[in-house]
N, C-alpha and C. Protein backbone atom coordinates (compact mmCIF):
# COMPACT_ATOMS: atom_id res chain seq x y z
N UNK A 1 10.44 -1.89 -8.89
CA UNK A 1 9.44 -2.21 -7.89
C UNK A 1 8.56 -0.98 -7.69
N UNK A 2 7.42 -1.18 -7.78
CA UNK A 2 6.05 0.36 -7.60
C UNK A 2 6.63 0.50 -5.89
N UNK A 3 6.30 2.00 -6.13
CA UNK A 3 6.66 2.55 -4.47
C UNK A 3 5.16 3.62 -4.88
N UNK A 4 5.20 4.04 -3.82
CA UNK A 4 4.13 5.10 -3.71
C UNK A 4 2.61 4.52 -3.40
N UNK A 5 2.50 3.05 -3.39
CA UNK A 5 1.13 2.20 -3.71
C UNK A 5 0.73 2.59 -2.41
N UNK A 6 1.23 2.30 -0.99
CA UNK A 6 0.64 2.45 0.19
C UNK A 6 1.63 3.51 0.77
N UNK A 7 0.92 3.90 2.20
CA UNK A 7 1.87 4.91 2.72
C UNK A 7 2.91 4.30 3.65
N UNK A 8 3.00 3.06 4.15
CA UNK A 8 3.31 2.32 5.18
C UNK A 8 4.38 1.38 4.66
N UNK A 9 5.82 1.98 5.38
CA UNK A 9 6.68 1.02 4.72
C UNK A 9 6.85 -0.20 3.69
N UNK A 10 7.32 -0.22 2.63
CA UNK A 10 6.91 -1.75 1.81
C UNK A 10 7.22 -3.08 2.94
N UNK A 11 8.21 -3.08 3.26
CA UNK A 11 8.29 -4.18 4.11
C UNK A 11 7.56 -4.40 4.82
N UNK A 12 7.09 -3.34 5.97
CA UNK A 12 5.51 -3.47 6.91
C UNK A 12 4.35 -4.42 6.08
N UNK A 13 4.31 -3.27 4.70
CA UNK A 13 2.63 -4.26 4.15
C UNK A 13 2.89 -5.71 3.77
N UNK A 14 4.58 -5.94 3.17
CA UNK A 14 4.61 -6.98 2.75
C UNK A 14 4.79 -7.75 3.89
N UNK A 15 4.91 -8.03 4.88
CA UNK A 15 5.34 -8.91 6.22
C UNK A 15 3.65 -8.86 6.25
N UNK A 16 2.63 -8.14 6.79
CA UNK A 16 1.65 -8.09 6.98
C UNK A 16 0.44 -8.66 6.19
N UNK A 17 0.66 -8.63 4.68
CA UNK A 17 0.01 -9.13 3.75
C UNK A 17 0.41 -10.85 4.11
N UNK A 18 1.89 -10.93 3.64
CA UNK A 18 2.24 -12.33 3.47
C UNK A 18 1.80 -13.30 4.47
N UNK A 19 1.90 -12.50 6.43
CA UNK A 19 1.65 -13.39 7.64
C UNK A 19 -0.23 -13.82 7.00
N UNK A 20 -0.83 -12.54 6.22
CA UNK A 20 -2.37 -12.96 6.37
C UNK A 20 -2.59 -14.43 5.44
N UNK A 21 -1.83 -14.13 4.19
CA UNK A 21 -2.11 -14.78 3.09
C UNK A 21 -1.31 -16.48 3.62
N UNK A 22 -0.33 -16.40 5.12
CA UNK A 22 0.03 -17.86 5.19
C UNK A 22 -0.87 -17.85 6.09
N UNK A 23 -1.88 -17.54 7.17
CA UNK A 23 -2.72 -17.84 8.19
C UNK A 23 -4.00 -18.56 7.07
N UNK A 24 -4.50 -17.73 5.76
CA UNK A 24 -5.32 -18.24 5.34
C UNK A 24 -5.25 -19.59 4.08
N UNK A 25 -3.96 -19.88 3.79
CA UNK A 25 -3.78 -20.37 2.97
C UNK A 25 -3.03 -22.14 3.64
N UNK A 26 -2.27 -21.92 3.91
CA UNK A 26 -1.29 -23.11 4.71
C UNK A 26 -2.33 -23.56 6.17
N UNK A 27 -2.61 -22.23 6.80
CA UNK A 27 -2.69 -23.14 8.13
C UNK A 27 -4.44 -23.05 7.97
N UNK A 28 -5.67 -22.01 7.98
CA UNK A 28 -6.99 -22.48 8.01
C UNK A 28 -7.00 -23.16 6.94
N UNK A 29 -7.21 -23.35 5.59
CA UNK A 29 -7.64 -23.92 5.00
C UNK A 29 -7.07 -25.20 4.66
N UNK A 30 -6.05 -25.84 5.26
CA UNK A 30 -5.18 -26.69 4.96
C UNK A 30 -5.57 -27.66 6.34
N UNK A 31 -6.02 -26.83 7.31
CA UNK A 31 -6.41 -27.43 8.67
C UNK A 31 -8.05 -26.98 9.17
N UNK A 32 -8.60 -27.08 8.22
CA UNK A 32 -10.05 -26.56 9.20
C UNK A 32 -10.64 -26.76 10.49
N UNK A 33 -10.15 -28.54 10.18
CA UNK A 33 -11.22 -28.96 11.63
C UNK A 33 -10.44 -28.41 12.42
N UNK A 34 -8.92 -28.21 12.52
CA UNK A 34 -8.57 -27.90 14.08
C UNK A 34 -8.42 -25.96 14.53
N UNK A 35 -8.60 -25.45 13.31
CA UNK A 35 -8.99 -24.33 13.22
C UNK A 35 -10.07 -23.47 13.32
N UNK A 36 -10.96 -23.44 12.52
CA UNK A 36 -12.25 -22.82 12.15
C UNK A 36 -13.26 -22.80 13.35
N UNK A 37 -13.55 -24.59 14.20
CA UNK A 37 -13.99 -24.13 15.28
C UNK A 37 -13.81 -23.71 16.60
N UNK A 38 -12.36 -23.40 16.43
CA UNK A 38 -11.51 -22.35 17.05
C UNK A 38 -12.58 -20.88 17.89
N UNK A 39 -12.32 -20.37 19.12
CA UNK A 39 -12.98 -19.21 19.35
C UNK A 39 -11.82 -18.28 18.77
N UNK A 40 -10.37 -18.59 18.77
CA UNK A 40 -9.40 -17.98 17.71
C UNK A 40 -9.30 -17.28 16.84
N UNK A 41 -9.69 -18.48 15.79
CA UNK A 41 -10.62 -18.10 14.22
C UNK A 41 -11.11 -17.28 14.22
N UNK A 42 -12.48 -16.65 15.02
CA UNK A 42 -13.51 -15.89 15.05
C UNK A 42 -12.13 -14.70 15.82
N UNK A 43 -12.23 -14.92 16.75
CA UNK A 43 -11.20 -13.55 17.22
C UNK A 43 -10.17 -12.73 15.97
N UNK A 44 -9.63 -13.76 15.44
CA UNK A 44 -8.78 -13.36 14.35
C UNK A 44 -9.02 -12.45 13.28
N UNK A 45 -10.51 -12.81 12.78
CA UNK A 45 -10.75 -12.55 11.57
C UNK A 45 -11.73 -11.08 12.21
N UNK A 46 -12.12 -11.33 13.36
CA UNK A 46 -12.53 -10.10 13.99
C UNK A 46 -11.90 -8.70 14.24
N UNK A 47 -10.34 -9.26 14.33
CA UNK A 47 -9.59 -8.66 14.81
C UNK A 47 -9.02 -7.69 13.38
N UNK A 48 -9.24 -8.21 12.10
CA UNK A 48 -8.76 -8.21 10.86
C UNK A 48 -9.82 -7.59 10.23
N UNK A 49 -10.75 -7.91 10.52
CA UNK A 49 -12.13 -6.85 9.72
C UNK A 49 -12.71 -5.50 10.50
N UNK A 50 -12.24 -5.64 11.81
CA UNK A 50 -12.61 -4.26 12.71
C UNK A 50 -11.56 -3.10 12.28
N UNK A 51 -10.35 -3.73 11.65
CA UNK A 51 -9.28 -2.97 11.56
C UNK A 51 -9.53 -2.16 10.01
N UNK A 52 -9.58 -3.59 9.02
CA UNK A 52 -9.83 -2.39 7.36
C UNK A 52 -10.98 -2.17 7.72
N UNK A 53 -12.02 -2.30 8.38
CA UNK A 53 -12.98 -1.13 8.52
C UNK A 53 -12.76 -0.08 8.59
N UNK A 54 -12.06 -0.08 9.71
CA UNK A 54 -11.83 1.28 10.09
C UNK A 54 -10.70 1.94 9.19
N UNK A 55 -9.87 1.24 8.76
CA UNK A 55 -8.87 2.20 7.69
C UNK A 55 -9.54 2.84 6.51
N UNK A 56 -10.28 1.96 5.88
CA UNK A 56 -11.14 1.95 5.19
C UNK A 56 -11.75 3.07 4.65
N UNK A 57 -12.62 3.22 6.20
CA UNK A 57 -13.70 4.50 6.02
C UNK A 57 -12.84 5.60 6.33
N UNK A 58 -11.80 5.62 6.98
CA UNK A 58 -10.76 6.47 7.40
C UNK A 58 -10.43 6.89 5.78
N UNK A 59 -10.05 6.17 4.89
CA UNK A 59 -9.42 6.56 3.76
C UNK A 59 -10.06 6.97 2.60
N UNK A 60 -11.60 6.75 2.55
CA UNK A 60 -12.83 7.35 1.90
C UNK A 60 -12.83 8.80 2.45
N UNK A 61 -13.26 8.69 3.23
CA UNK A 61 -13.75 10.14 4.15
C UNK A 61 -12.76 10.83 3.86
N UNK A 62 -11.07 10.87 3.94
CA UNK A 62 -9.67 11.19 3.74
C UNK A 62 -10.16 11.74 2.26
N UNK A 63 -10.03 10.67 1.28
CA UNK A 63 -10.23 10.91 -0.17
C UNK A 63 -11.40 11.86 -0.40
N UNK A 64 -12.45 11.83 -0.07
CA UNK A 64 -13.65 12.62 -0.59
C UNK A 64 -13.40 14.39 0.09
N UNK A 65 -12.66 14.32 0.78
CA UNK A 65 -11.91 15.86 1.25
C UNK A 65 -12.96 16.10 2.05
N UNK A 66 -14.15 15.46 2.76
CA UNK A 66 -14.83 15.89 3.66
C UNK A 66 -14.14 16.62 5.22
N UNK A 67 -13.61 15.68 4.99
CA UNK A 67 -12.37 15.97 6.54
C UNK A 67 -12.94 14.61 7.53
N UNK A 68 -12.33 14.29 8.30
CA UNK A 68 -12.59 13.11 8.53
C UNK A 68 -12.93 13.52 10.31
N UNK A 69 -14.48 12.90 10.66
CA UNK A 69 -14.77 12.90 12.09
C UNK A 69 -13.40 13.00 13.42
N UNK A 70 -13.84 13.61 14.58
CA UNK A 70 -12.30 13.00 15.22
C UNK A 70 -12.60 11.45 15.95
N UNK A 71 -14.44 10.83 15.89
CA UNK A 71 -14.25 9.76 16.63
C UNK A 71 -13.26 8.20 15.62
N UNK A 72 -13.38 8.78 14.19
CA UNK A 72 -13.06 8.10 13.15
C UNK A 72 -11.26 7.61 13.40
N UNK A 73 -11.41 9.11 13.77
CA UNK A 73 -9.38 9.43 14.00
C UNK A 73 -9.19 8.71 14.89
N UNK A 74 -9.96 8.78 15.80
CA UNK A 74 -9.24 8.32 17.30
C UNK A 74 -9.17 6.71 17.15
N UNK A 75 -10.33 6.49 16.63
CA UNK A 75 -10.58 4.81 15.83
C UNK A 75 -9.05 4.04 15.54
N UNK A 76 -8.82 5.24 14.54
CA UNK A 76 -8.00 4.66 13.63
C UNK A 76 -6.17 4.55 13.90
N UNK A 77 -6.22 5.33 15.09
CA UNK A 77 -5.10 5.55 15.50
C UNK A 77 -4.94 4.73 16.87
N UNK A 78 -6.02 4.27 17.25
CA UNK A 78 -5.82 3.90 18.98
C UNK A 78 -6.83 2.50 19.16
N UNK A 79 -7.42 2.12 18.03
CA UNK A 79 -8.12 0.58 18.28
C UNK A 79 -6.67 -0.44 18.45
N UNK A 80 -5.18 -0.06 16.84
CA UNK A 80 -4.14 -0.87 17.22
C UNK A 80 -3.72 -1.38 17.86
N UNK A 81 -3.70 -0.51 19.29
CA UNK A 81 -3.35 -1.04 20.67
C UNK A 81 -4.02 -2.26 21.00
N UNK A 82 -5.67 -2.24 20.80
CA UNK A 82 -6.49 -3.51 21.20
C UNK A 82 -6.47 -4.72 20.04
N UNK A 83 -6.70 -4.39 18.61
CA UNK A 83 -6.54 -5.40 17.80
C UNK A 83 -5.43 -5.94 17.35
N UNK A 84 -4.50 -5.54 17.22
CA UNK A 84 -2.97 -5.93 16.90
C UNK A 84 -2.54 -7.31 17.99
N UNK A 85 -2.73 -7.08 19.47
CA UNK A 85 -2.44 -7.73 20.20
C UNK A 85 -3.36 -9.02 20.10
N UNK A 86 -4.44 -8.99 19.96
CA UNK A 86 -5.65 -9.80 19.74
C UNK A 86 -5.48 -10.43 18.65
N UNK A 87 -5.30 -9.86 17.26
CA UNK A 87 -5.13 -10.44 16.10
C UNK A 87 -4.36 -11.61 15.92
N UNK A 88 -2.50 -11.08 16.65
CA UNK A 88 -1.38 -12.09 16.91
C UNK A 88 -1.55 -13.17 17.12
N UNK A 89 -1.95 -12.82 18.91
CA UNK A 89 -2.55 -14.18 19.56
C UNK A 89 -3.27 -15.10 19.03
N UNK A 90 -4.26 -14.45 18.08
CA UNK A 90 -5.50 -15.56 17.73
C UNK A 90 -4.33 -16.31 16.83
N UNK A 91 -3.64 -15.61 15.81
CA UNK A 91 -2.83 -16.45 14.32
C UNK A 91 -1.96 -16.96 15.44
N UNK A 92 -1.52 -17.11 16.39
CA UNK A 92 -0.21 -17.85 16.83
C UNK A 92 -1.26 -19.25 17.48
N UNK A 93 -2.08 -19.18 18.07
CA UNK A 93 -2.75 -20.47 18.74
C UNK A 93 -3.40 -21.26 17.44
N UNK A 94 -3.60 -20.27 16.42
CA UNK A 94 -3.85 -21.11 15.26
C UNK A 94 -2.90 -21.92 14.49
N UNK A 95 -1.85 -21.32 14.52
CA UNK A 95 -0.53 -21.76 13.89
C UNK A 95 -0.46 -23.26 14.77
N UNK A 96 -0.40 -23.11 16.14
CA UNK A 96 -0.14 -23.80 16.99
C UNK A 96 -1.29 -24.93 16.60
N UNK A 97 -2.34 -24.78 16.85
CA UNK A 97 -3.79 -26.05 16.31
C UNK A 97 -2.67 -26.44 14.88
N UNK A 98 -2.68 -25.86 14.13
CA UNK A 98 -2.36 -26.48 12.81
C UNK A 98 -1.07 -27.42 13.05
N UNK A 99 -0.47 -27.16 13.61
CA UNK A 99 0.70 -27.92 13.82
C UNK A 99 0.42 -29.05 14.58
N UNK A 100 -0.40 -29.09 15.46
CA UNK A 100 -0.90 -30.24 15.87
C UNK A 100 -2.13 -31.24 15.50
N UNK A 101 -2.02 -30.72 14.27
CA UNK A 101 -3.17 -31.82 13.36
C UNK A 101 -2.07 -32.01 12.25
N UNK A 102 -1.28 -31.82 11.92
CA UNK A 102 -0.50 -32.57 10.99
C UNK A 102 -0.28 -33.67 11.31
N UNK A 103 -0.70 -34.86 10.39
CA UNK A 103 -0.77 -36.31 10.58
C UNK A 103 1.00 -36.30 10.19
N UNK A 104 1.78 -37.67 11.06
CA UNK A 104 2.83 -37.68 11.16
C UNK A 104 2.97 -39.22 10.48
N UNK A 105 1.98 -39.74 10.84
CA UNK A 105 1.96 -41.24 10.31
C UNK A 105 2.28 -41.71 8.96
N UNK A 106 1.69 -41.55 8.44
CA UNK A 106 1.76 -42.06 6.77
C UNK A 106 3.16 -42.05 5.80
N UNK A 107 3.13 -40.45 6.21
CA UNK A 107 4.18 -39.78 5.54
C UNK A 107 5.10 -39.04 6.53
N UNK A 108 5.83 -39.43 7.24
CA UNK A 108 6.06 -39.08 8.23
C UNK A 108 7.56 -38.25 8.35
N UNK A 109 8.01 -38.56 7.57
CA UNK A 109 9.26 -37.44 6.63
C UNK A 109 8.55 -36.08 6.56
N UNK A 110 7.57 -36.19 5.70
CA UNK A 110 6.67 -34.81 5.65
C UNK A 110 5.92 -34.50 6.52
N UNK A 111 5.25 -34.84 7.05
CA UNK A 111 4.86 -33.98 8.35
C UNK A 111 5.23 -33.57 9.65
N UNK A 112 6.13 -34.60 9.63
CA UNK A 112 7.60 -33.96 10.87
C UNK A 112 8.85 -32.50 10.10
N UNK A 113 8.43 -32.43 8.95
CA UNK A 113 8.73 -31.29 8.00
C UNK A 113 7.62 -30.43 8.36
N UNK A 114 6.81 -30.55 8.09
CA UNK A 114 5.56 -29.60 7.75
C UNK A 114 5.30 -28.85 9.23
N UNK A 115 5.57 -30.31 10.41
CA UNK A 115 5.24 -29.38 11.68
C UNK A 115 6.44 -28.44 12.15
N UNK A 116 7.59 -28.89 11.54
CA UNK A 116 8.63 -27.87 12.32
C UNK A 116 8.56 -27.18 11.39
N UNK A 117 8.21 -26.69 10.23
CA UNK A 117 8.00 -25.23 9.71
C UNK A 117 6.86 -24.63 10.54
N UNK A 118 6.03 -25.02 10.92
CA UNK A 118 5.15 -24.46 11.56
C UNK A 118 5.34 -23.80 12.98
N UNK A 119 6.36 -24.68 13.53
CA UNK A 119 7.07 -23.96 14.57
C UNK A 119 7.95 -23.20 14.58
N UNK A 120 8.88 -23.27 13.57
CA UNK A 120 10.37 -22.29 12.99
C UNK A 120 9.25 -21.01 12.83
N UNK A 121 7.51 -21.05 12.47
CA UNK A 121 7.14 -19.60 11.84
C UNK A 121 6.72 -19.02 13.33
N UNK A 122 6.49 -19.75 14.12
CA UNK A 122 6.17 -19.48 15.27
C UNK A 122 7.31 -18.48 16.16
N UNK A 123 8.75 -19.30 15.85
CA UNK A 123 9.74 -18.82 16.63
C UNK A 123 10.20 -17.74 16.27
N UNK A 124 9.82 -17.44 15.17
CA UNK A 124 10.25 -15.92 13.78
C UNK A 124 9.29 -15.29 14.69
N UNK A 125 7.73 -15.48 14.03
CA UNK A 125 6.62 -14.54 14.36
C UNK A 125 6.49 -13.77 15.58
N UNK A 126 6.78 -14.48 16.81
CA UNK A 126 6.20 -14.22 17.92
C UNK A 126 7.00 -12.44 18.38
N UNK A 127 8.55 -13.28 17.91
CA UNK A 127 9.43 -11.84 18.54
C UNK A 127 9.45 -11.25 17.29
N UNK A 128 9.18 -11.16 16.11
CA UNK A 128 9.12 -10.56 14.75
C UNK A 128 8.10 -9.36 15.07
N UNK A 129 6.87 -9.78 15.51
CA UNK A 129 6.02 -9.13 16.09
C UNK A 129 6.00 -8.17 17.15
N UNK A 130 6.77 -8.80 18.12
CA UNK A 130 7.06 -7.64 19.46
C UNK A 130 8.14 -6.92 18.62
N UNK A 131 8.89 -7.38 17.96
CA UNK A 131 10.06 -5.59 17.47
C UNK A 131 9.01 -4.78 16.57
N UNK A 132 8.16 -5.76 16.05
CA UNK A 132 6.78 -4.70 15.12
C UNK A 132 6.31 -3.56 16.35
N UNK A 133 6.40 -4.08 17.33
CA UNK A 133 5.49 -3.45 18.40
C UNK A 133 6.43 -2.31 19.22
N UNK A 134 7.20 -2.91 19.25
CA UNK A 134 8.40 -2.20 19.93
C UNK A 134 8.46 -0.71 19.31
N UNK A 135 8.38 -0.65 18.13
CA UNK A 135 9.20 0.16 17.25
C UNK A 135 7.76 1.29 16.93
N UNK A 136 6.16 0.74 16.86
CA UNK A 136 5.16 1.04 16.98
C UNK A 136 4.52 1.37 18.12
N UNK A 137 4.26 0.39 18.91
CA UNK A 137 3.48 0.79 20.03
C UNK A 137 4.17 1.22 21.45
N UNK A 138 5.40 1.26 21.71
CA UNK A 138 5.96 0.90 23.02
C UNK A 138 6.32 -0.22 23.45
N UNK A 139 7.37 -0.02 24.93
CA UNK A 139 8.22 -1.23 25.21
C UNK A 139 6.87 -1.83 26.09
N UNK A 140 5.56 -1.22 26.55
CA UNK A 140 5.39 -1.16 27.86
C UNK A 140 3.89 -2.32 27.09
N UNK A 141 3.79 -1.64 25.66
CA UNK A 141 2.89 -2.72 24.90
C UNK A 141 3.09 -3.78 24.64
N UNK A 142 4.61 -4.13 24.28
CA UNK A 142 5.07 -5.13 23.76
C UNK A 142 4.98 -6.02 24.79
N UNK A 143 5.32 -5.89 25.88
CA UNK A 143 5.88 -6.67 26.61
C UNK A 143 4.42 -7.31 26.81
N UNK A 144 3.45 -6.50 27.37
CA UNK A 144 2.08 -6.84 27.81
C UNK A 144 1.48 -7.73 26.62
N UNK A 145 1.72 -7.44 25.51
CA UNK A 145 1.26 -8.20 24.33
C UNK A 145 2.20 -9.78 24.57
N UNK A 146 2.84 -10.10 24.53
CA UNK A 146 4.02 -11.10 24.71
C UNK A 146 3.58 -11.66 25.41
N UNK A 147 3.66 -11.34 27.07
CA UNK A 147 2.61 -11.77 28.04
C UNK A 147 1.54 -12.33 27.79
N UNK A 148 0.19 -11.62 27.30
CA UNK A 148 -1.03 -12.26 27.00
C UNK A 148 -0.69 -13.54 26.21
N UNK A 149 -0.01 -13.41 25.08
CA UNK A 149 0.03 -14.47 24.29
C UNK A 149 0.41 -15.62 25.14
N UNK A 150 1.71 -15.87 25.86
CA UNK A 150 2.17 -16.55 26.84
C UNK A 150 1.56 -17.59 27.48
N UNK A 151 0.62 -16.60 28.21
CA UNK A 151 -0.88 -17.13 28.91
C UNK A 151 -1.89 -17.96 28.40
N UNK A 152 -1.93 -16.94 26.98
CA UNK A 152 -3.27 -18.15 25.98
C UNK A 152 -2.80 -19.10 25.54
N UNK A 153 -1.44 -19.30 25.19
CA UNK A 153 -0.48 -20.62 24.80
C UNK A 153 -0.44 -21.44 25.99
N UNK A 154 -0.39 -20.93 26.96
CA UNK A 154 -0.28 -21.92 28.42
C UNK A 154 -1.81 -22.85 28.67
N UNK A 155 -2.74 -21.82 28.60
CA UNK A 155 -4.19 -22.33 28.69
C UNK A 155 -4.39 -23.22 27.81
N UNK A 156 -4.42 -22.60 26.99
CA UNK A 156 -5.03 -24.08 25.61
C UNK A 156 -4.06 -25.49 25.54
N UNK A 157 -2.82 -25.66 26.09
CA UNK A 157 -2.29 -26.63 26.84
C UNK A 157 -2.53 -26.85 27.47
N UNK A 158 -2.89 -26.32 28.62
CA UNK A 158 -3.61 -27.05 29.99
C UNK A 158 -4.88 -27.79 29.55
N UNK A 159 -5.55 -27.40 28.14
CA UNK A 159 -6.99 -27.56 28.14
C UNK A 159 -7.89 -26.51 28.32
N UNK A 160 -7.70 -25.52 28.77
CA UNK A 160 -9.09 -24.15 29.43
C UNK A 160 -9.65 -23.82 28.40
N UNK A 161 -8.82 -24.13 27.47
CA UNK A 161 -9.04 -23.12 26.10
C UNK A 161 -9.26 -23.96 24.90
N UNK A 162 -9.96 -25.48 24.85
CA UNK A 162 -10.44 -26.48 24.07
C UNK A 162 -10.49 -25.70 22.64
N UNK A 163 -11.40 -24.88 22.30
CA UNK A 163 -11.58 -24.65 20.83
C UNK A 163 -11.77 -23.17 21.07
């Protein structure tokens, strides 16, 4: 197995790669309508492009031996706190839309399959994530992250939070 490719635990990138590659593969593109016009969606992918931005230019600037700005640093070390939590949330209410557009009718063996995988990834992800956080950001993040999510799962059940 190649080691040395990234600096960040293999398991980290691979948990991190794999959650992106099932958000874009299984649940948006497999579910658009109940996804995409999602304010979610947009949060998500916001949350996901503000971030390799910033690693990004962090790792150019790094490579070219310029030395790297400190507003770049501070970027790159302290946006986590705001996008990580943001990012989650958006893929968990998405997970959640997707699971509730799986047609149950037709085939109904399979999509009473299809939706409880969707929830079994839910029941992994959510606290999979807070020990990500735990172990990264603090107990005092995690918890607050957990919380928010909580809330936006509560709302978009009530309705507040339509698309």
């Amino acid at each position: 197995m190649p080691t040395g490719l990234v600096r960040s635990p293999l398991l980290t990138t691979a948990l991190q790669v794999s959650s992106r590659l099932f958000l874009i593969y299984p649940v948006v593109a497999a579910h658009p309508e109940a996804t995409t016009p999602s304010i979610f969606y947009t949060t998500m992918l916001l949350a996901w492009s503000v971030t390799e931005v910033i690693r990004y230019s962090y790792f150019v600037l790094n490579l070219q031996s310029r030395g790297v700005p400190d507003w770049l640093m501070w970027l790159r070390y302290n946006t986590f706190y705001v996008l990580y939590p943001v990012g989650i949330a958006s893929e968990c209410v998405l997970v959640w839309k997707a699971s509730q557009d799986i047609q149950v009718g037709g085939r109904e063996a399979v999509g009473a399959w299809e939706r409880a995988g969707y929830w079994a990834v839910l029941v992994v992800y959510v606290p999979g994530m807070t020990c990500f956080l735990f172990c990264c950001g603090g107990v005092d993040f995690a918890l607050d992250e957990v919380w928010d999510l909580c809330s936006a799962m509560q709302m978009w059940e009530e309705g507040v939070l339509a698309n």
